[in-house]
N, C-alpha and C. Protein backbone atom coordinates (compact mmCIF):
# COMPACT_ATOMS: atom_id res chain seq x y z
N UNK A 1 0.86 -1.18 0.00
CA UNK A 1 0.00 0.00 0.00
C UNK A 1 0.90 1.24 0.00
N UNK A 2 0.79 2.21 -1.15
CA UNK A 2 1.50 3.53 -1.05
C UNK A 2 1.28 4.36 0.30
N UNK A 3 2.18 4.63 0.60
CA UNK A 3 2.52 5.72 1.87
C UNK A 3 1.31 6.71 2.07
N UNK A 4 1.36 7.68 0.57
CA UNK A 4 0.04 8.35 1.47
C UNK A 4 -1.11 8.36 1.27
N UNK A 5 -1.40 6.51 0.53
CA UNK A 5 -2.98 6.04 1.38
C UNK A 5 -3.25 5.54 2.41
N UNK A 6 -1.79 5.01 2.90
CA UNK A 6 -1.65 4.62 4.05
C UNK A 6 -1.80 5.39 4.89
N UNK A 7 -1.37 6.71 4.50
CA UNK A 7 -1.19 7.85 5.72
C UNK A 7 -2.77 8.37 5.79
N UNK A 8 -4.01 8.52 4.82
CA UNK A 8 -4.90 9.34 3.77
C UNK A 8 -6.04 8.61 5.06
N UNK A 9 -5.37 7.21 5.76
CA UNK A 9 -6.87 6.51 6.14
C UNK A 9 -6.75 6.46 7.48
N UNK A 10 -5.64 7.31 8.05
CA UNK A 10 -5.31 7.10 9.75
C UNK A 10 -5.68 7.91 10.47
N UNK A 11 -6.65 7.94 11.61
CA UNK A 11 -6.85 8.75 12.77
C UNK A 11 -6.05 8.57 14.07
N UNK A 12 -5.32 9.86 14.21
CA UNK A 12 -4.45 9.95 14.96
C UNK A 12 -4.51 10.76 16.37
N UNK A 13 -4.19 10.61 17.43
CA UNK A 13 -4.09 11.46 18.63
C UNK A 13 -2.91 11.92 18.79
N UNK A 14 -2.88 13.27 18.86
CA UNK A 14 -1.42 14.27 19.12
C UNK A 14 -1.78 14.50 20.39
N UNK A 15 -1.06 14.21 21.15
CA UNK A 15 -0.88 15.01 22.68
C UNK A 15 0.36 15.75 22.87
N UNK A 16 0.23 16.84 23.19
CA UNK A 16 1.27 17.93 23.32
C UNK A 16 0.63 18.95 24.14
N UNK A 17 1.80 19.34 24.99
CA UNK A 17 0.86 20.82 26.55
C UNK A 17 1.55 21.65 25.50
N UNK A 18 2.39 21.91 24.89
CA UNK A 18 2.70 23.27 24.62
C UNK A 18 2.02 23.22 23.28
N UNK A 19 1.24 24.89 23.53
CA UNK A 19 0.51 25.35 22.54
C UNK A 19 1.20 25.16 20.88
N UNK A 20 1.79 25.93 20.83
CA UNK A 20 2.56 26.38 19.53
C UNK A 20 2.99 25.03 18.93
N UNK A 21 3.72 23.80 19.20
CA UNK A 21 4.60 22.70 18.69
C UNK A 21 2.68 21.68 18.40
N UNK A 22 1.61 21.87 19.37
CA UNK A 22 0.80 21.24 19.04
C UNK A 22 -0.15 21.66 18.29
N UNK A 23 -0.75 22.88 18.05
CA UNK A 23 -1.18 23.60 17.05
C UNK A 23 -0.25 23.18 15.39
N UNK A 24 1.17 23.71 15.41
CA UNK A 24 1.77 23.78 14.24
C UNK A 24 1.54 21.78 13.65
N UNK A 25 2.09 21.28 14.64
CA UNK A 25 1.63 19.94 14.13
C UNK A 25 0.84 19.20 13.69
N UNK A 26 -0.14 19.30 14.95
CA UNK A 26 -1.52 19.34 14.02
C UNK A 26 -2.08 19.82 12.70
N UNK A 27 -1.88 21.15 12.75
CA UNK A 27 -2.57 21.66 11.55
C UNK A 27 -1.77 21.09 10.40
N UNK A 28 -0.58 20.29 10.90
CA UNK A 28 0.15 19.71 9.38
C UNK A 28 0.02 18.46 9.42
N UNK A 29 -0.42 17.99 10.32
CA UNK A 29 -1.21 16.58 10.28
C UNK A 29 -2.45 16.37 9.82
N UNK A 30 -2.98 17.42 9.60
CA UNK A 30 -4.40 17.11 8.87
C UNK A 30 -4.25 17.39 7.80
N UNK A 31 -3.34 17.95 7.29
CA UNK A 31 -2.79 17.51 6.01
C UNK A 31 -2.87 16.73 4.72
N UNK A 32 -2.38 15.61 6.05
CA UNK A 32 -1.95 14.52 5.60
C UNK A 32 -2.69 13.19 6.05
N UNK A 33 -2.91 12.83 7.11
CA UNK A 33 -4.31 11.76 7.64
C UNK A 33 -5.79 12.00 7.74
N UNK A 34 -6.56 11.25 7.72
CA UNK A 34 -7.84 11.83 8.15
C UNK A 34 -8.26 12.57 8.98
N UNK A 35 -8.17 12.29 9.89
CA UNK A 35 -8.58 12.60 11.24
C UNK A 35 -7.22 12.87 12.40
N UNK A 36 -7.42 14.24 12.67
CA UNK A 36 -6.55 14.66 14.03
C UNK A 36 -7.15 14.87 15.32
N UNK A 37 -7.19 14.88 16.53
CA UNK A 37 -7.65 14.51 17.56
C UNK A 37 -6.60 15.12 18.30
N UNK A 38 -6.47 16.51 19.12
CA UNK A 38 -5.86 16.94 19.91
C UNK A 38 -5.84 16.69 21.35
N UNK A 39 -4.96 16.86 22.04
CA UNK A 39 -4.93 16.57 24.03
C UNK A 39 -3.88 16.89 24.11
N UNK A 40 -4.32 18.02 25.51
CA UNK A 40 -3.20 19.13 26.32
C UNK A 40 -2.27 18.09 27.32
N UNK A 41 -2.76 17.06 27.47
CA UNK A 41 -2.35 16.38 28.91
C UNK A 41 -2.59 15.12 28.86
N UNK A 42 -1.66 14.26 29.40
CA UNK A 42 -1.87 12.46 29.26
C UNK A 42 -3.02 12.19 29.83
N UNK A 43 -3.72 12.97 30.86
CA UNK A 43 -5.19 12.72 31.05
C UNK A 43 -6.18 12.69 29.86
N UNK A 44 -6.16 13.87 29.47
CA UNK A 44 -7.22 14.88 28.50
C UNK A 44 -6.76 13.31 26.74
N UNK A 45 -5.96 13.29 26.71
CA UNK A 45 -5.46 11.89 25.37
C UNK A 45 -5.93 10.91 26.02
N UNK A 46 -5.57 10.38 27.20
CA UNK A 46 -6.57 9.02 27.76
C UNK A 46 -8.08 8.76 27.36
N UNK A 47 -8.55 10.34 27.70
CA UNK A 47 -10.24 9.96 27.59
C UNK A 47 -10.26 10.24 25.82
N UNK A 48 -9.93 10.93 25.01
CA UNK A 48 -9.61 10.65 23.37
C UNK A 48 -9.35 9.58 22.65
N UNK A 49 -8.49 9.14 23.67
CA UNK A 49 -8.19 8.06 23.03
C UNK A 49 -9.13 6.28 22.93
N UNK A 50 -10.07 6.51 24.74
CA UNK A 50 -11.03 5.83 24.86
C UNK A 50 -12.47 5.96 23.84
N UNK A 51 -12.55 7.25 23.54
CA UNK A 51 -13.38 7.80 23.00
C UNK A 51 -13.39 7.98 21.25
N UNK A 52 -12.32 7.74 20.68
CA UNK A 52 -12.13 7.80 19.38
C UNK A 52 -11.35 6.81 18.55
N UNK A 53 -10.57 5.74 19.53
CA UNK A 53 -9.92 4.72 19.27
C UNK A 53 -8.80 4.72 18.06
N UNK A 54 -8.18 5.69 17.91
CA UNK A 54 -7.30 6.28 16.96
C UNK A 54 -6.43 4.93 16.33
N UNK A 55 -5.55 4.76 15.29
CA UNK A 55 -4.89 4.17 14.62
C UNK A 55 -3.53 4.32 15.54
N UNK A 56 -3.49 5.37 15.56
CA UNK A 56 -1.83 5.95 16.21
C UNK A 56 -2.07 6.92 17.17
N UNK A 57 -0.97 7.10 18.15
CA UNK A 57 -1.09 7.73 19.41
C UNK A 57 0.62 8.68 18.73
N UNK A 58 0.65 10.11 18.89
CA UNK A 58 1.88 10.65 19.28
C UNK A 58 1.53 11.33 20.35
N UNK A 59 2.42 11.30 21.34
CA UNK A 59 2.51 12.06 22.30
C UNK A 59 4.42 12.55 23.27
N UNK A 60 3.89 13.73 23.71
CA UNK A 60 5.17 14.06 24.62
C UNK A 60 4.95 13.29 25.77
N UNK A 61 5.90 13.80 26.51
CA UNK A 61 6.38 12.89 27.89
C UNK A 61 6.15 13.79 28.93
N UNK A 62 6.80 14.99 29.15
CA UNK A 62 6.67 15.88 30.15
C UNK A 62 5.47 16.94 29.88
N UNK A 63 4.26 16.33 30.49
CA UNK A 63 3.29 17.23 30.58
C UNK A 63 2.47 17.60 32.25
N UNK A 64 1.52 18.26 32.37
CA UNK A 64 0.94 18.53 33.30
C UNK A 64 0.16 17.55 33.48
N UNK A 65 -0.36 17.24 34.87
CA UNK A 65 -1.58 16.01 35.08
C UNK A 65 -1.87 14.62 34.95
N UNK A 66 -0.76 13.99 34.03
CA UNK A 66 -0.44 12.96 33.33
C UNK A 66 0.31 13.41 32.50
N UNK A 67 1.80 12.28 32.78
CA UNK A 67 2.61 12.51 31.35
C UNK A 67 2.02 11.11 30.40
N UNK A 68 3.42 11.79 29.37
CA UNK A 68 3.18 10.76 28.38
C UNK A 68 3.39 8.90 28.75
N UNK A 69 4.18 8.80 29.68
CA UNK A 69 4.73 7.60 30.12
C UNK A 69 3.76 6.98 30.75
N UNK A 70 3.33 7.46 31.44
CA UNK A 70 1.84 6.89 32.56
C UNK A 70 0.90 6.94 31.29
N UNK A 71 0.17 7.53 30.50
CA UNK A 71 -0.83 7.49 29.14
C UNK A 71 -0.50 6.41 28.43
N UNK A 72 1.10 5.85 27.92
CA UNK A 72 1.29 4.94 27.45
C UNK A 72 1.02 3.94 27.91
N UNK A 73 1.72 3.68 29.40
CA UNK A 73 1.33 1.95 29.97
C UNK A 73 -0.29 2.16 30.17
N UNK A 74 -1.08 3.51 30.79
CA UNK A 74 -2.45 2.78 30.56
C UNK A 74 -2.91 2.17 28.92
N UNK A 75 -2.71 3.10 28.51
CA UNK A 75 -3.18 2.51 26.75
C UNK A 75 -2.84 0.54 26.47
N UNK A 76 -1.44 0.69 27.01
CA UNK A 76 -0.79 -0.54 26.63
C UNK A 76 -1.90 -1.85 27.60
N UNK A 77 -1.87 -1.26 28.76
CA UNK A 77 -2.52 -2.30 30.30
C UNK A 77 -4.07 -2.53 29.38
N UNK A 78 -4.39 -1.68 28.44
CA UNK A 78 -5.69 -1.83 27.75
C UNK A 78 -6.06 -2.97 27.06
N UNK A 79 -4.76 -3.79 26.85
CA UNK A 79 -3.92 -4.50 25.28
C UNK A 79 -4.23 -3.97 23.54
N UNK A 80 -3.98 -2.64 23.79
CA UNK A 80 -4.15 -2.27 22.73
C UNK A 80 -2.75 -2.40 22.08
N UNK A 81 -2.40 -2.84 20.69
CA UNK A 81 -1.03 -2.93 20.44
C UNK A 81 -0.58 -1.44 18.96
N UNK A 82 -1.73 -0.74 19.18
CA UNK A 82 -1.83 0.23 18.03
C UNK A 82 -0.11 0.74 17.93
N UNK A 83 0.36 1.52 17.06
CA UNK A 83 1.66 2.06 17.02
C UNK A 83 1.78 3.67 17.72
N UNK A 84 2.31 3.88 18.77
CA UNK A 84 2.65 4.82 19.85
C UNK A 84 4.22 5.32 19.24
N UNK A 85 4.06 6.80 19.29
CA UNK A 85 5.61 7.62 18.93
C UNK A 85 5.28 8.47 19.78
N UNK A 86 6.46 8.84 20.31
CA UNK A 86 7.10 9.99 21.53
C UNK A 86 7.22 10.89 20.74
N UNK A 87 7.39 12.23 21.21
CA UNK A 87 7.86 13.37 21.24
C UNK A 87 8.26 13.87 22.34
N UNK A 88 9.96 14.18 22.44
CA UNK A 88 10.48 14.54 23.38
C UNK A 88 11.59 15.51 23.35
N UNK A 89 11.80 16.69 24.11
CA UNK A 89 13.19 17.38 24.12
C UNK A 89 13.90 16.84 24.65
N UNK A 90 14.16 15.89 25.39
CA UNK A 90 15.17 14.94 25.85
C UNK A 90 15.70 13.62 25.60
N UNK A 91 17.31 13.59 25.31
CA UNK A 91 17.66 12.61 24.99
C UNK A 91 18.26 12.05 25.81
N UNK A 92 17.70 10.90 26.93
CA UNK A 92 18.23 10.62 27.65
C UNK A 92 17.48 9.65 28.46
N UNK A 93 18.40 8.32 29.25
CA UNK A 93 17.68 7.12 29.64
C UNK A 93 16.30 7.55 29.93
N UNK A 94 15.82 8.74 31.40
CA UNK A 94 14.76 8.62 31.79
C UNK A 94 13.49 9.00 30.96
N UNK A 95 13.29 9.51 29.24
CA UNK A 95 12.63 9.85 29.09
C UNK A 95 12.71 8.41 27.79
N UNK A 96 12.80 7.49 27.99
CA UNK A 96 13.10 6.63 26.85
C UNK A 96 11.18 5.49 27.57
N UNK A 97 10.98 4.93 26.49
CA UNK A 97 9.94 3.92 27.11
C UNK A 97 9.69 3.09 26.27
N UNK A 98 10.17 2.09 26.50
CA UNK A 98 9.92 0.67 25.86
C UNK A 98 8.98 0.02 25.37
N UNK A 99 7.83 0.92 25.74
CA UNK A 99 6.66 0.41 25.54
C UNK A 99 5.90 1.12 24.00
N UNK A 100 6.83 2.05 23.64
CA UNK A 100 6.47 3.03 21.86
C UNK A 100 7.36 2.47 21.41
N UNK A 101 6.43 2.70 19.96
CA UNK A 101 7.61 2.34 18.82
C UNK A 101 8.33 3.35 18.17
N UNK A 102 8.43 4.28 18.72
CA UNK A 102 9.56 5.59 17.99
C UNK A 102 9.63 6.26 19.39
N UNK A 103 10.80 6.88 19.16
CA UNK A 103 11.07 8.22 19.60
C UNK A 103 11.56 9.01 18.85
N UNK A 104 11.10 10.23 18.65
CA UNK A 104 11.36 11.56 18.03
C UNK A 104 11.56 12.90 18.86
N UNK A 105 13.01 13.28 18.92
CA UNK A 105 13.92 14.24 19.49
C UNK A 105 13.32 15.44 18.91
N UNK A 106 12.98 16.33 19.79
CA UNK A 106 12.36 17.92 19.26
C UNK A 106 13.59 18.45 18.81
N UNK A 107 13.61 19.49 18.09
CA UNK A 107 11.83 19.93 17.48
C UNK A 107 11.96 18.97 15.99
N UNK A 108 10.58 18.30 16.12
CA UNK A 108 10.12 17.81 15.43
C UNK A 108 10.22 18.17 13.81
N UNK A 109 10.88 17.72 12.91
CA UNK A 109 10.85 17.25 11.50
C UNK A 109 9.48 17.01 11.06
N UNK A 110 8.60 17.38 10.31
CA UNK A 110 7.31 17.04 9.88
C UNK A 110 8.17 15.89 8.36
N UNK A 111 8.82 16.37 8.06
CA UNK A 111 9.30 14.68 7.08
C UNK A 111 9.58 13.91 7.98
N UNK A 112 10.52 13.73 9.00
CA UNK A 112 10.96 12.32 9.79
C UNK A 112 9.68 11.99 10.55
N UNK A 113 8.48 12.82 10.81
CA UNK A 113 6.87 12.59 11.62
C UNK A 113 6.44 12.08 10.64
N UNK A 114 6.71 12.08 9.45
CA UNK A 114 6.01 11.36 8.29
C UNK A 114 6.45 9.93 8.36
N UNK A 115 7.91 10.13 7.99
CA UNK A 115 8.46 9.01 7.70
C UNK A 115 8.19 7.56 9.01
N UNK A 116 8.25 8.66 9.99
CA UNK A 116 7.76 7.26 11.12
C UNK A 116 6.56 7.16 11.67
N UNK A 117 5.46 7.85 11.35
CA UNK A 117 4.22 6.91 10.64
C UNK A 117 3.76 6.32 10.04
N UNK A 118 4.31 6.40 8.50
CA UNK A 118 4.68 5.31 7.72
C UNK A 118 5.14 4.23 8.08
N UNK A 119 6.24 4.19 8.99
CA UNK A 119 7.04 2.83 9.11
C UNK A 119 6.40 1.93 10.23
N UNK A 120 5.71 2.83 10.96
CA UNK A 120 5.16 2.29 12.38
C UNK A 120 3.80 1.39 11.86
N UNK A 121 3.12 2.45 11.30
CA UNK A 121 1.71 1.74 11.05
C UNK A 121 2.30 0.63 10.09
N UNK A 122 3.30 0.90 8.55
CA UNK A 122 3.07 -0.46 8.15
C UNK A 122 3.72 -1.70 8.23
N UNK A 123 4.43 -1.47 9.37
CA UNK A 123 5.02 -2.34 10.80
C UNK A 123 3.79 -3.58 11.09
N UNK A 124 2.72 -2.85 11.78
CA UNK A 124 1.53 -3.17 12.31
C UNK A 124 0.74 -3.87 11.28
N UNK A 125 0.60 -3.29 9.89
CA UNK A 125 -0.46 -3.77 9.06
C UNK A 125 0.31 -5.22 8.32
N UNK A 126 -0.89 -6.19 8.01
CA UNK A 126 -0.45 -6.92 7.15
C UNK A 126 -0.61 -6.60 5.78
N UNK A 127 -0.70 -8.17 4.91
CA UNK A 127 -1.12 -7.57 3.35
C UNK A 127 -2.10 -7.22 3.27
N UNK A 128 -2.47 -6.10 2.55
CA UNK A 128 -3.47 -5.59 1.95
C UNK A 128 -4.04 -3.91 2.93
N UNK A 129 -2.57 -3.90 3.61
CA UNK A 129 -3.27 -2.57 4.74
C UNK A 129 -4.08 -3.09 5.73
N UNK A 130 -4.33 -4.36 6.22
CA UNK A 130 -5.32 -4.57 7.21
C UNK A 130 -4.17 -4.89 8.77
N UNK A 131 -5.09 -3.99 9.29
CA UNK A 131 -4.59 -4.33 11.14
C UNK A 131 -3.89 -5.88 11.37
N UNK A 132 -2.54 -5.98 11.72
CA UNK A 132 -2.14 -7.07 12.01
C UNK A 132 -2.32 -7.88 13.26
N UNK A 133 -2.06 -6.18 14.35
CA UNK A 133 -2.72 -6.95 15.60
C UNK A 133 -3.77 -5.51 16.28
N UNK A 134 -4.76 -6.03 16.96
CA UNK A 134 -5.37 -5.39 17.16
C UNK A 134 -5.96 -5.82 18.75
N UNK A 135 -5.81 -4.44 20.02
CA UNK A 135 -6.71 -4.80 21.13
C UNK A 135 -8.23 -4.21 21.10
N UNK A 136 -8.55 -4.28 19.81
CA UNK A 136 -10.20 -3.68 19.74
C UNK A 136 -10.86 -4.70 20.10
């Protein structure tokens, strides 16, 4: 499946607290996927993410109320196995989590945000674009 039908059919959750990096992203993520789905806080993406069941999760790590790390293992404790990418200004053991399949070092590249949604989701998909594994 070409890249951006692959990309053309994905609903995604961006979580990001800072205004400006989640605004600019977003608005260039809708772009490019169907559906964007914003959250200020690993809380505020938890209930989005219950609520809209997205393809892909990006999110930061250091936020208010819930970070990204605690949002991930709940998502994961869900058995959802969807494809999860970080966004982080830090490069370094404590902000690393084993439990996503990317990390992406700010400030964010909107080609390398491309490129590893591409690779993540068709990681996940089998032939024909269909969900390989799925906790729906």
């Amino acid at each position: 499946m070409p890249s951006d039908v692959l990309l053309k059919n994905l609903t995604v959750l961006f979580v990001e607290d800072e205004k400006l990096p989640r605004e600019s992203i977003g608005r260039f993520l809708t772009t490019k996927v169907a559906v964007v789905h914003l959250a200020t806080n690993g809380l505020e993406g938890l209930e989005l993410f219950k609520l809209h069941h997205p393809d892909v999760v990006i999110t930061d790590l250091e936020m208010p109320g819930m970070g990204g790390i605690e949002m991930i293992r709940r998502i994961r404790g869900m058995g959802d196995a969807l494809p999860i990418i970080i966004t982080t200004g830090y490069d370094d053991d404590q902000h690393r989590c084993d439990l996503a399949d990317r990390i992406l070092i700010k400030p964010i590249i909107f080609s390398t945000l491309l490129d590893a949604l591409v690779s993540c989701v068709g990681q996940r998909r089998g032939p024909g674009g269909q969900a390989a594994v799925s906790g729906r």
